[in-house]
PDB file of N, CA and C in Angstrom:
ATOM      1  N   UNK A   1     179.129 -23.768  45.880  1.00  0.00           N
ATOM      2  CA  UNK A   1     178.285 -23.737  47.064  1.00  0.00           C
ATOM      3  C   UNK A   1     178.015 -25.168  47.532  1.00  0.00           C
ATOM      4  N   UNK A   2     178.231 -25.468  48.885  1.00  0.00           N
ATOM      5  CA  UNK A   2     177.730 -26.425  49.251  1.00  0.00           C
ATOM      6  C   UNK A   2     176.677 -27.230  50.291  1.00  0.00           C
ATOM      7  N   UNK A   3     176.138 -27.603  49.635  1.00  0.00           N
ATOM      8  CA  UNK A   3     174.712 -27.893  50.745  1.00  0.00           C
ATOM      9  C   UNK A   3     174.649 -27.924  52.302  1.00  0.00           C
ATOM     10  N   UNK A   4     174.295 -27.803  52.911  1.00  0.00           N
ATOM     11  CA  UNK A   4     174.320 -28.313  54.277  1.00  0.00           C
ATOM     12  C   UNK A   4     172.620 -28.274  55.242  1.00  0.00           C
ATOM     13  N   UNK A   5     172.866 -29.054  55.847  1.00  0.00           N
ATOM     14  CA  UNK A   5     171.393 -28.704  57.160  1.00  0.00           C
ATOM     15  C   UNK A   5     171.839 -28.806  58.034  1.00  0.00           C
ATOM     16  N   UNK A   6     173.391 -28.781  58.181  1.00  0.00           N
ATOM     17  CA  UNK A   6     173.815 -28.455  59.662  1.00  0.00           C
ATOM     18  C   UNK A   6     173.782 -26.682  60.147  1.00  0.00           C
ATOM     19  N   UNK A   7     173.839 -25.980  59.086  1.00  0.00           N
ATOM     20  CA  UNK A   7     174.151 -24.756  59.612  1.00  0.00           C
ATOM     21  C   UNK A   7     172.099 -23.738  59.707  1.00  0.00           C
ATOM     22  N   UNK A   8     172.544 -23.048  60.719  1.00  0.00           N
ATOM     23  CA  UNK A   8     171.169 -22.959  60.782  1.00  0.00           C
ATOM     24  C   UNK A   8     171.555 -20.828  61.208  1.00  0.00           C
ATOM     25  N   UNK A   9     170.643 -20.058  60.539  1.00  0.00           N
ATOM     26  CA  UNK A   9     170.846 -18.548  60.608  1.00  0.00           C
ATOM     27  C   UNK A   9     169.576 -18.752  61.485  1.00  0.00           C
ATOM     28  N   UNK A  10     169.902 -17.759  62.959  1.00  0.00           N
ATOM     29  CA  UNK A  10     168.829 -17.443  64.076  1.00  0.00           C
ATOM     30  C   UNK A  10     168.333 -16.234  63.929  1.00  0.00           C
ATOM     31  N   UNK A  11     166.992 -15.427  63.901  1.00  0.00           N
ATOM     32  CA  UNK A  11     166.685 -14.179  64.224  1.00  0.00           C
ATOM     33  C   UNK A  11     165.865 -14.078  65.455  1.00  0.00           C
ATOM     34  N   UNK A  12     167.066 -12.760  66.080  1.00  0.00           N
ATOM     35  CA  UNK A  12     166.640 -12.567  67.474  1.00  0.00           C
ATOM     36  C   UNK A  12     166.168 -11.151  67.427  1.00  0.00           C
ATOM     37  N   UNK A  13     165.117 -10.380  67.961  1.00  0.00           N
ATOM     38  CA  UNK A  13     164.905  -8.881  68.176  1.00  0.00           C
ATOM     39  C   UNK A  13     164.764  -8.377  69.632  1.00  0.00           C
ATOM     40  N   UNK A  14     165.718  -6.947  70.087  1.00  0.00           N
ATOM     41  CA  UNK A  14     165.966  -7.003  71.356  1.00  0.00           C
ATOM     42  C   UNK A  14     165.258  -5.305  71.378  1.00  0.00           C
ATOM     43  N   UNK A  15     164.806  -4.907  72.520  1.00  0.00           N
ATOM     44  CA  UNK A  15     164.704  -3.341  72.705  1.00  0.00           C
ATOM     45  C   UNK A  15     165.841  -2.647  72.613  1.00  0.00           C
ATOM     46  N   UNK A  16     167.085  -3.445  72.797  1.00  0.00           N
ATOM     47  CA  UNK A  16     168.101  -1.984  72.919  1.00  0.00           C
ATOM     48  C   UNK A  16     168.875  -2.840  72.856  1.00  0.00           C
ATOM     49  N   UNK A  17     170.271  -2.026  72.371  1.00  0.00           N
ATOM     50  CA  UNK A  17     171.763  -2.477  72.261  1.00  0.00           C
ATOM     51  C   UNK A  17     172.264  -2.937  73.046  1.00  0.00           C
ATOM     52  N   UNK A  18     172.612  -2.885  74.181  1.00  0.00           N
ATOM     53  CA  UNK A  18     173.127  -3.055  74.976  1.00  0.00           C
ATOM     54  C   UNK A  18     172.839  -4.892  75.336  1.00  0.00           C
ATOM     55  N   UNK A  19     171.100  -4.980  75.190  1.00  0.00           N
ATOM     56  CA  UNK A  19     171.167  -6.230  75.611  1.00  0.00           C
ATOM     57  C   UNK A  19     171.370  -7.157  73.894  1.00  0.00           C
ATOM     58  N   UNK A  20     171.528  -6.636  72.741  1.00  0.00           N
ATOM     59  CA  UNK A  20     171.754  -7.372  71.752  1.00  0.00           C
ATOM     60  C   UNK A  20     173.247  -7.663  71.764  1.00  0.00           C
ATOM     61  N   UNK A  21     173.968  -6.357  72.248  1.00  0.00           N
ATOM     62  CA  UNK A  21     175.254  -6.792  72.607  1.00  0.00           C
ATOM     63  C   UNK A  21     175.858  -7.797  73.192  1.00  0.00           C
ATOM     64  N   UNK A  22     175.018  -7.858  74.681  1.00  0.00           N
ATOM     65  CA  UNK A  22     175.207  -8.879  75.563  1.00  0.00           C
ATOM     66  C   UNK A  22     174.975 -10.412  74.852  1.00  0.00           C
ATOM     67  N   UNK A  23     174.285 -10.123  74.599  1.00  0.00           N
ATOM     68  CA  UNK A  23     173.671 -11.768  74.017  1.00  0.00           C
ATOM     69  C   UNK A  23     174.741 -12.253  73.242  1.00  0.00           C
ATOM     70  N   UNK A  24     174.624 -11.486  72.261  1.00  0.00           N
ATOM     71  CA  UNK A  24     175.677 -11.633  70.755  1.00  0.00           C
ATOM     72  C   UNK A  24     177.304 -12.088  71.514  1.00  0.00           C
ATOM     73  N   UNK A  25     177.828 -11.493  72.243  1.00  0.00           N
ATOM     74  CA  UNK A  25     178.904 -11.799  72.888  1.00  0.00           C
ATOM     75  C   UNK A  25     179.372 -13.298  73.929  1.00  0.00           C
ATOM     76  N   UNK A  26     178.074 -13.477  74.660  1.00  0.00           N
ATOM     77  CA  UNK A  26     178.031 -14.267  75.576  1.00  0.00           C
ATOM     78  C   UNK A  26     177.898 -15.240  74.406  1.00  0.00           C
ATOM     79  N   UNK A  27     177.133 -15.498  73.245  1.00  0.00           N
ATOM     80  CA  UNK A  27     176.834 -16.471  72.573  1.00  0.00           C
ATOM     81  C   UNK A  27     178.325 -16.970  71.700  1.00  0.00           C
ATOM     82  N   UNK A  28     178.666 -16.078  71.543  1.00  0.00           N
ATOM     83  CA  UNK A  28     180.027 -16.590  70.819  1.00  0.00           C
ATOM     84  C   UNK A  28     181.026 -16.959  71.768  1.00  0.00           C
ATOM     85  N   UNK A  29     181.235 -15.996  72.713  1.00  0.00           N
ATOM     86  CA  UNK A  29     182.409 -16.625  73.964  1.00  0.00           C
ATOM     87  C   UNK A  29     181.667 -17.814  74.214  1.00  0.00           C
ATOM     88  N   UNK A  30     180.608 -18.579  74.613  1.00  0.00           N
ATOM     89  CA  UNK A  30     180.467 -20.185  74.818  1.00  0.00           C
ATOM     90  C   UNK A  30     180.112 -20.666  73.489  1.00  0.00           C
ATOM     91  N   UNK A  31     180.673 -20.438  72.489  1.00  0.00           N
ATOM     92  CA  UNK A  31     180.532 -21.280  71.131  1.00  0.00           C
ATOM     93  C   UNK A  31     179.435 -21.549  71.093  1.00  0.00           C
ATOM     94  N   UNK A  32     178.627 -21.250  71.179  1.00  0.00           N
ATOM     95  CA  UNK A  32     176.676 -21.433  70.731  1.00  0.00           C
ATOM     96  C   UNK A  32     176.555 -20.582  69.550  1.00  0.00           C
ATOM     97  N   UNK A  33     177.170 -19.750  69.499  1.00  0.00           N
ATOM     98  CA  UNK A  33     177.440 -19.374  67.797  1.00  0.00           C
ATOM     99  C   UNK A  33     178.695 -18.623  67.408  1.00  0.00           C
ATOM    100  N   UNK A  34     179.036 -18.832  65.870  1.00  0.00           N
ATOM    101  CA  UNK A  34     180.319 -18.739  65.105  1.00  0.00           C
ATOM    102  C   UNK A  34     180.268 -16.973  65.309  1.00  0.00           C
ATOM    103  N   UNK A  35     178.956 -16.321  64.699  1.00  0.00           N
ATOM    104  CA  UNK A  35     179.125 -15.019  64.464  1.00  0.00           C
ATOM    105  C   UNK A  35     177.574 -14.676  64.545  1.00  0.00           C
ATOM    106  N   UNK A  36     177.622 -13.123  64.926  1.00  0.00           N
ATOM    107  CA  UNK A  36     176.436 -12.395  65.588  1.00  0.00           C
ATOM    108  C   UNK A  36     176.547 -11.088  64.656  1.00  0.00           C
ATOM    109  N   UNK A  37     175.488 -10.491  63.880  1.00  0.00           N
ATOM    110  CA  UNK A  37     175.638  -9.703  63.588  1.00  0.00           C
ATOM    111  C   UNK A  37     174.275  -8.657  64.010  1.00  0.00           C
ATOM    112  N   UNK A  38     174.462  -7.580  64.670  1.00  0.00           N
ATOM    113  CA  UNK A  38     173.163  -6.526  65.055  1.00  0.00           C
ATOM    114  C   UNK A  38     173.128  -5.459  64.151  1.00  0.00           C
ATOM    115  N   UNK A  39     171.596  -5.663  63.795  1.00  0.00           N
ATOM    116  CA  UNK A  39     171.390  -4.281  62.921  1.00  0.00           C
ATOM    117  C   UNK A  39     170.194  -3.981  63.463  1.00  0.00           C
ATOM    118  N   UNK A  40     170.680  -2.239  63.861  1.00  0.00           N
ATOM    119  CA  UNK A  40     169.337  -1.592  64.446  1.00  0.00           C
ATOM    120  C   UNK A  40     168.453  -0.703  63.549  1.00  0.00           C
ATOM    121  N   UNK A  41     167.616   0.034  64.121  1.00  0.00           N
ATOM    122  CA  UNK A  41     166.481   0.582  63.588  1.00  0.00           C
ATOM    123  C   UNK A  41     166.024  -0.102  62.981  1.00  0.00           C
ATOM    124  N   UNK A  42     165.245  -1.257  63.561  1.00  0.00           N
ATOM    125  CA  UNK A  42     164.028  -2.542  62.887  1.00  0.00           C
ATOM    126  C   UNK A  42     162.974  -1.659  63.749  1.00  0.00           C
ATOM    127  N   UNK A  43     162.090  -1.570  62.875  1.00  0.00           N
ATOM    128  CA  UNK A  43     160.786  -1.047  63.483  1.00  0.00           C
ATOM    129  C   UNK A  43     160.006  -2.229  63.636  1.00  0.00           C
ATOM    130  N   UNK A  44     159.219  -3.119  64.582  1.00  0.00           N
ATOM    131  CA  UNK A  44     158.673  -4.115  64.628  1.00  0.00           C
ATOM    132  C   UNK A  44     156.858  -3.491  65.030  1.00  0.00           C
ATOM    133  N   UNK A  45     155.840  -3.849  64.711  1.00  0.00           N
ATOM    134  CA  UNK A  45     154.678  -3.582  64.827  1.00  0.00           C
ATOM    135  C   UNK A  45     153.853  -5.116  65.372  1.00  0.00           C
ATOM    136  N   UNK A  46     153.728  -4.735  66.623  1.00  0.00           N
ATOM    137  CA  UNK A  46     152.970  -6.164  67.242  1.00  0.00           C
ATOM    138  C   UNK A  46     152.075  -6.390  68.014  1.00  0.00           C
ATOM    139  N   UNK A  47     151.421  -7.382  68.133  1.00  0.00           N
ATOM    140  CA  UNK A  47     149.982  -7.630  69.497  1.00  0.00           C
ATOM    141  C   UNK A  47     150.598  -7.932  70.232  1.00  0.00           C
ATOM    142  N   UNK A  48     150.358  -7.524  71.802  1.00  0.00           N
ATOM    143  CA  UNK A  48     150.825  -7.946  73.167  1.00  0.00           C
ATOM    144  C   UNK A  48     149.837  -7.345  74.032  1.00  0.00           C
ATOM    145  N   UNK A  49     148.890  -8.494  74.480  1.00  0.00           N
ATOM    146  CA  UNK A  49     148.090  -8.304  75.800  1.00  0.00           C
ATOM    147  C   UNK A  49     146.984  -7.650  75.506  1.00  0.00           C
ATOM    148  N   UNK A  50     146.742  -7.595  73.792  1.00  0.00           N
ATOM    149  CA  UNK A  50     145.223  -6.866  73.328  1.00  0.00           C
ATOM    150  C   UNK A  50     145.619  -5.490  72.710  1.00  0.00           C
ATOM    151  N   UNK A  51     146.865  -5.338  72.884  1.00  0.00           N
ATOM    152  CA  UNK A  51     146.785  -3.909  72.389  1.00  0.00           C
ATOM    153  C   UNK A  51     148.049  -4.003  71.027  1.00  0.00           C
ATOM    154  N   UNK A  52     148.079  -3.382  70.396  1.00  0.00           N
ATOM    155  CA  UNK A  52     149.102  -2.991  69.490  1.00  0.00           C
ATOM    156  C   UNK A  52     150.235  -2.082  69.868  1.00  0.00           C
ATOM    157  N   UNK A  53     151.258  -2.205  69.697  1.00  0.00           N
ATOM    158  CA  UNK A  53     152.342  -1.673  69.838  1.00  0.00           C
ATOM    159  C   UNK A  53     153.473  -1.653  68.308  1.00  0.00           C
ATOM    160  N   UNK A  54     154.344  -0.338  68.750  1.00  0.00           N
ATOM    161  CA  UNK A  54     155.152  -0.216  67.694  1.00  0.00           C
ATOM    162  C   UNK A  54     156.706   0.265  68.565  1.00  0.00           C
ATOM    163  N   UNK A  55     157.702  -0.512  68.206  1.00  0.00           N
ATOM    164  CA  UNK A  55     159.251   0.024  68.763  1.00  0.00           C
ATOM    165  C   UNK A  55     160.210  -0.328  68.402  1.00  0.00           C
ATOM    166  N   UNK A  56     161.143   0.680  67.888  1.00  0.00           N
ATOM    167  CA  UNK A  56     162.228   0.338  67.229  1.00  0.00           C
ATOM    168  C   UNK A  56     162.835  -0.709  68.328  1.00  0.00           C
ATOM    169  N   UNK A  57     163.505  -1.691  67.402  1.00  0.00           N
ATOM    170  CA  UNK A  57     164.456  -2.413  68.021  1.00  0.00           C
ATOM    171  C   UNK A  57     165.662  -3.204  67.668  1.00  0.00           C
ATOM    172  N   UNK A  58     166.743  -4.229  67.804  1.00  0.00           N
ATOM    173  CA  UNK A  58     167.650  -4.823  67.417  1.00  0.00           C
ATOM    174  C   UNK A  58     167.663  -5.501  66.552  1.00  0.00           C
ATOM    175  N   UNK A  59     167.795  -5.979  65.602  1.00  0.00           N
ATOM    176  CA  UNK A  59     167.785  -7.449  65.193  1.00  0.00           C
ATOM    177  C   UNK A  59     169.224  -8.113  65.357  1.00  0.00           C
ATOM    178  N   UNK A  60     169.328  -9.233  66.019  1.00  0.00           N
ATOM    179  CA  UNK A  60     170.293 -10.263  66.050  1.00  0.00           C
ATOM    180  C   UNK A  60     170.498 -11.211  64.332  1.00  0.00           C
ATOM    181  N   UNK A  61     171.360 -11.189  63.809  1.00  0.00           N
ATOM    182  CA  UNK A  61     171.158 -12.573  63.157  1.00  0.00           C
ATOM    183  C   UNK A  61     172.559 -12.830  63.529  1.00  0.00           C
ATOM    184  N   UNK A  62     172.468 -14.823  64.042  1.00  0.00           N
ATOM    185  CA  UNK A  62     173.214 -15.542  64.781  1.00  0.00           C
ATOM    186  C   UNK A  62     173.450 -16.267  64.196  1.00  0.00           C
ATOM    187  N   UNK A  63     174.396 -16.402  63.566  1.00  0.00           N
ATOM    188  CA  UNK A  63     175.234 -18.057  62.356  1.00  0.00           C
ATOM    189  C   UNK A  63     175.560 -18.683  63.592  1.00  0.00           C
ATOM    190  N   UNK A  64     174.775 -20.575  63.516  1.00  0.00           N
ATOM    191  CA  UNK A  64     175.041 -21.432  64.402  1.00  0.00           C
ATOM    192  C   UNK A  64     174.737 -22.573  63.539  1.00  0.00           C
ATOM    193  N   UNK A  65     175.280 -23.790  64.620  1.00  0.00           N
ATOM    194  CA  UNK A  65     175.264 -25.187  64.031  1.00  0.00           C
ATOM    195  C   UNK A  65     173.882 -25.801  64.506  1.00  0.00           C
ATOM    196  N   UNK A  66     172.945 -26.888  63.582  1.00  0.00           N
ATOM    197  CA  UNK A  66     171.523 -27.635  64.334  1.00  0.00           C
ATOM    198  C   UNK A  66     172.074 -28.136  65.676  1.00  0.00           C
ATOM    199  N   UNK A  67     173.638 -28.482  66.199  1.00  0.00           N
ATOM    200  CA  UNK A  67     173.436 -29.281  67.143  1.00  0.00           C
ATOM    201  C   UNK A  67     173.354 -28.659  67.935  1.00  0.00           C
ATOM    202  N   UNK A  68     173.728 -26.735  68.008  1.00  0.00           N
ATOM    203  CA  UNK A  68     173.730 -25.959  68.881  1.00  0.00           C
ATOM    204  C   UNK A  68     172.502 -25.231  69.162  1.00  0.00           C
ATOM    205  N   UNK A  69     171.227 -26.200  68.582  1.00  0.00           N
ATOM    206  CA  UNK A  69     170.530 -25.194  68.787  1.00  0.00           C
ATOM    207  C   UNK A  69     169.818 -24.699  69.892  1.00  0.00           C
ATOM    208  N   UNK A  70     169.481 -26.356  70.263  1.00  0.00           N
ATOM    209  CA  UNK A  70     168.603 -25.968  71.730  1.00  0.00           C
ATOM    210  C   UNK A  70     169.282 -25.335  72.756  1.00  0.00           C
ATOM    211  N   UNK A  71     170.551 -25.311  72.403  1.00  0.00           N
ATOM    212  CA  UNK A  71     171.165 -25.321  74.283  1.00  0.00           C
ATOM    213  C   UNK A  71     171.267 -23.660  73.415  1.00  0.00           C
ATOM    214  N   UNK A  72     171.267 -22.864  72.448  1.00  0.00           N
ATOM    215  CA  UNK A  72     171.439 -21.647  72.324  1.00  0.00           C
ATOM    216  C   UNK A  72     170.193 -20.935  72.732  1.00  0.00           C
ATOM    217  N   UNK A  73     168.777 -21.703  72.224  1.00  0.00           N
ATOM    218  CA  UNK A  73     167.672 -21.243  72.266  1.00  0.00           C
ATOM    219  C   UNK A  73     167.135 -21.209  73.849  1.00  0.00           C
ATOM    220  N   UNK A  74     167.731 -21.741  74.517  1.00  0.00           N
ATOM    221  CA  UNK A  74     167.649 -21.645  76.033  1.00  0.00           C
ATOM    222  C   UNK A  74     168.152 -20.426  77.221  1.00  0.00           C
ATOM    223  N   UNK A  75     169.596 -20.381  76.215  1.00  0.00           N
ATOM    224  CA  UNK A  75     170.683 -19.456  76.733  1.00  0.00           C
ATOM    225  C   UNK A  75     170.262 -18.004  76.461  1.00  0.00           C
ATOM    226  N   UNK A  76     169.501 -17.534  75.441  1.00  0.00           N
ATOM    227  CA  UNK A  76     169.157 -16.354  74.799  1.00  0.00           C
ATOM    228  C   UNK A  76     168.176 -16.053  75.843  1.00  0.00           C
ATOM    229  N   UNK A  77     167.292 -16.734  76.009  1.00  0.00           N
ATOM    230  CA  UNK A  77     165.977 -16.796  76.772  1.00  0.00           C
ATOM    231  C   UNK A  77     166.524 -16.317  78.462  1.00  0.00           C
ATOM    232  N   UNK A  78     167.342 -16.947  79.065  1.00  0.00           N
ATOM    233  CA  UNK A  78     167.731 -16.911  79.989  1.00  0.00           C
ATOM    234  C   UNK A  78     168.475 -14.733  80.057  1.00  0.00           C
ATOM    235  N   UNK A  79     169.193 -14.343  79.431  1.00  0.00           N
ATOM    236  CA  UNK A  79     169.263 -13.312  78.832  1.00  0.00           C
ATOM    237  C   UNK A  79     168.685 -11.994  78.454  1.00  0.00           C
ATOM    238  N   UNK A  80     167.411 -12.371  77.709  1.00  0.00           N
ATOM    239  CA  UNK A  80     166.848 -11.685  76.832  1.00  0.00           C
ATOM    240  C   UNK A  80     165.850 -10.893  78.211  1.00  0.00           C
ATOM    241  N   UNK A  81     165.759  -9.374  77.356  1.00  0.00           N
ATOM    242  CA  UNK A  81     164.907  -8.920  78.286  1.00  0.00           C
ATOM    243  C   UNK A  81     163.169  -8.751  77.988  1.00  0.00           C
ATOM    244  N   UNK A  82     162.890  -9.600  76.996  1.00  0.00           N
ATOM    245  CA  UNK A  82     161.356  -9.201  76.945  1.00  0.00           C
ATOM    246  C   UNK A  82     160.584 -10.681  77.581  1.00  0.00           C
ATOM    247  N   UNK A  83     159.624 -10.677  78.516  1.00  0.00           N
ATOM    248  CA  UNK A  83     159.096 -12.116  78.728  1.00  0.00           C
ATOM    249  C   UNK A  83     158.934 -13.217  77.388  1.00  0.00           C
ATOM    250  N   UNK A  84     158.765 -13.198  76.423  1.00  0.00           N
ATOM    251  CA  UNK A  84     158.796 -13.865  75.323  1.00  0.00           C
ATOM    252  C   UNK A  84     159.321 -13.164  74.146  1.00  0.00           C
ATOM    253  N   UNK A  85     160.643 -13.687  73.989  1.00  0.00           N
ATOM    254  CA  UNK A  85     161.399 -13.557  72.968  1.00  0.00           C
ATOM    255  C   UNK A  85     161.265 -13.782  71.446  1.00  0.00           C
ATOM    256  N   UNK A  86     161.664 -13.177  70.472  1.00  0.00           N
ATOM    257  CA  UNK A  86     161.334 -13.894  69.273  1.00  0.00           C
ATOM    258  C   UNK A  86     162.824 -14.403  69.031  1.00  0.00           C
ATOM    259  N   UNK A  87     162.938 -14.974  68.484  1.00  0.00           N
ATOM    260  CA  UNK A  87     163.274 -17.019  68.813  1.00  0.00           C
ATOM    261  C   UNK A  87     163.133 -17.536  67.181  1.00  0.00           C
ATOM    262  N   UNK A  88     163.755 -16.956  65.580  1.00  0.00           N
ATOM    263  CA  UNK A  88     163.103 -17.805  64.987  1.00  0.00           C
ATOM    264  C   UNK A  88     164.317 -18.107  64.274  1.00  0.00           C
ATOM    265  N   UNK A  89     164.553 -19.913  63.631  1.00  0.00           N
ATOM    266  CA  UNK A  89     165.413 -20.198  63.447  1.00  0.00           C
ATOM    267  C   UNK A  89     164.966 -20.438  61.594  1.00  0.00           C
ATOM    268  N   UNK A  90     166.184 -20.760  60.700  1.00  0.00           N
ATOM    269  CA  UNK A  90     165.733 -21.062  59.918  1.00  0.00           C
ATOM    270  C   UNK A  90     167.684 -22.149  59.278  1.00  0.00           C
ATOM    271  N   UNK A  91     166.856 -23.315  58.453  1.00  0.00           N
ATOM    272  CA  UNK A  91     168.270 -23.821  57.655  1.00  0.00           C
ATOM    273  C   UNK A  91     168.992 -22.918  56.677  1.00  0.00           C
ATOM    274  N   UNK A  92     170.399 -22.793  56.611  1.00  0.00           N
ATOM    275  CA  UNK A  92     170.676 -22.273  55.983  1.00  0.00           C
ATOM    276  C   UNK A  92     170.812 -23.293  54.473  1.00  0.00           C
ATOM    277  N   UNK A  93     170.115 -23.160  53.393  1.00  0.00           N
ATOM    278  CA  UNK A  93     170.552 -24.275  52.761  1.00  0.00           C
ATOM    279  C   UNK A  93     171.963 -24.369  51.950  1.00  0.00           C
ATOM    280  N   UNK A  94     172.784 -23.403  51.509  1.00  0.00           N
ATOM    281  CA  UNK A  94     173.425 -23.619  50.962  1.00  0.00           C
ATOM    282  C   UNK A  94     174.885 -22.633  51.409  1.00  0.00           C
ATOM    283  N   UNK A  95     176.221 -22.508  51.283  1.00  0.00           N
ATOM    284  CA  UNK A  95     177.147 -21.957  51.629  1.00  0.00           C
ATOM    285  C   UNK A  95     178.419 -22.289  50.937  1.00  0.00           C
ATOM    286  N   UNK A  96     179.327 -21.355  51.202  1.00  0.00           N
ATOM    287  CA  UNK A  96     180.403 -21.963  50.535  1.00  0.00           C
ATOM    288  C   UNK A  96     181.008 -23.202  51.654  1.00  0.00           C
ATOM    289  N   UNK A  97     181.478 -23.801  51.133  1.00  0.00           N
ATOM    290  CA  UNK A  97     182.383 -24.833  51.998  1.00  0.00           C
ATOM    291  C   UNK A  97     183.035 -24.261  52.482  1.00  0.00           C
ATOM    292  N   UNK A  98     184.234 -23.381  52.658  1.00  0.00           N
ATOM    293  CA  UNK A  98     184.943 -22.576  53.135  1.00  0.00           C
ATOM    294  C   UNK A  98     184.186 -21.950  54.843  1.00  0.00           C
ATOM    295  N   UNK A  99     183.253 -21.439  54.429  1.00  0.00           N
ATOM    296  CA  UNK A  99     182.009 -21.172  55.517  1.00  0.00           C
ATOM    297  C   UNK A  99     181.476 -21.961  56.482  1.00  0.00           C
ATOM    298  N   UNK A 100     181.535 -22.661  55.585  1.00  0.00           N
ATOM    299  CA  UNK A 100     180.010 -24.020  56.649  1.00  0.00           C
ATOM    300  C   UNK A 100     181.464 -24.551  57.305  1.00  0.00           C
ATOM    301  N   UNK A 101     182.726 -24.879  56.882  1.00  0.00           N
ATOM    302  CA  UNK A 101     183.747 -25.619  58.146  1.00  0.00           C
ATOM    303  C   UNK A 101     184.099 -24.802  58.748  1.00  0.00           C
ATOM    304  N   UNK A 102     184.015 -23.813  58.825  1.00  0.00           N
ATOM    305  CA  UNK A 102     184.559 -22.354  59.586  1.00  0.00           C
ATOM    306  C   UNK A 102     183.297 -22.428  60.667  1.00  0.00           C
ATOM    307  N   UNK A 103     182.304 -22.208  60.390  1.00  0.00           N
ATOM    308  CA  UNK A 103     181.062 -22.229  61.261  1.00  0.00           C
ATOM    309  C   UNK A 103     181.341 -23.331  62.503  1.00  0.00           C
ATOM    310  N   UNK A 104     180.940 -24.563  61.682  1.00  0.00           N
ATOM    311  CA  UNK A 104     181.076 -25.760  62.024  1.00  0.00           C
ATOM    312  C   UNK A 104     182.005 -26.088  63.408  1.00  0.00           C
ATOM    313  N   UNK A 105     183.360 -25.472  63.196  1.00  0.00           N
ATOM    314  CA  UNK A 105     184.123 -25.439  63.545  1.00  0.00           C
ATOM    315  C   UNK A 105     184.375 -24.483  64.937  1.00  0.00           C
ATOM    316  N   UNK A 106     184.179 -23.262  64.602  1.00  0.00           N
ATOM    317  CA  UNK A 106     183.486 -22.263  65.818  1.00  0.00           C
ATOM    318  C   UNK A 106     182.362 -22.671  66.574  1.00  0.00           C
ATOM    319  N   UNK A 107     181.894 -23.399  66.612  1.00  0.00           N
ATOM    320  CA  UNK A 107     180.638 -23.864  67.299  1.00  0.00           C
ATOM    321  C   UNK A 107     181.291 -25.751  67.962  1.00  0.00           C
ATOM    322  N   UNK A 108     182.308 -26.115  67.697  1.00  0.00           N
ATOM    323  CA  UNK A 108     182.295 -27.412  68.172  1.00  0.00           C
ATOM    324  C   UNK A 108     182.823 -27.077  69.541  1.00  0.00           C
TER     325      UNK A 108
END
């Protein structure tokens, strides 16, 4: 395994397929990320506007590079259909080498 803080795993949550699709696609056709993977039936439970809410929805997770991040975290936004998106990034710390230049590489 080899270290890195270039590679960074994104979690995105969408109401519906269609727009996790969209995203996930558009993000890889402009290399803002290597690979998109959606898994549905996330039940999310949240505050919005005083009230509580509950709705199944998407989850995105987006393998990308730190240098891609802002211009990805912009692009999603532009996209995404809820007024404030969740948006959360995290380092990946460790990978095979094999991986992280493959990534790396899809994203330059």
């Amino acid at each position: 395994m080899e270290k890195s803080n270039e590679l960074r795993i994104v979690f995105v949550t969408t109401a519906n397929f269609e727009n996790a699709r969209q995203i996930s696609k558009i993000l890889v056709t402009e290399k803002l990320a290597a690979c998109c993977s959606i898994m549905q039936n996330v039940t999310s439970i949240f505050g919005w506007e005083g009230t509580i809410h509950e709705r199944n929805e998407y989850m995105i997770f987006i393998k990308t590079s730190e240098k891609r991040l802002s211009e990805l975290e912009e692009r999603i936004k532009e996209m995404h259909s809820d007024d404030v998106p969740e948006i959360i990034s995290l380092n990946i710390d460790k990978s095979s080498d094999s991986y992280m230049q493959w990534l790396l590489q899809c994203t330059s």
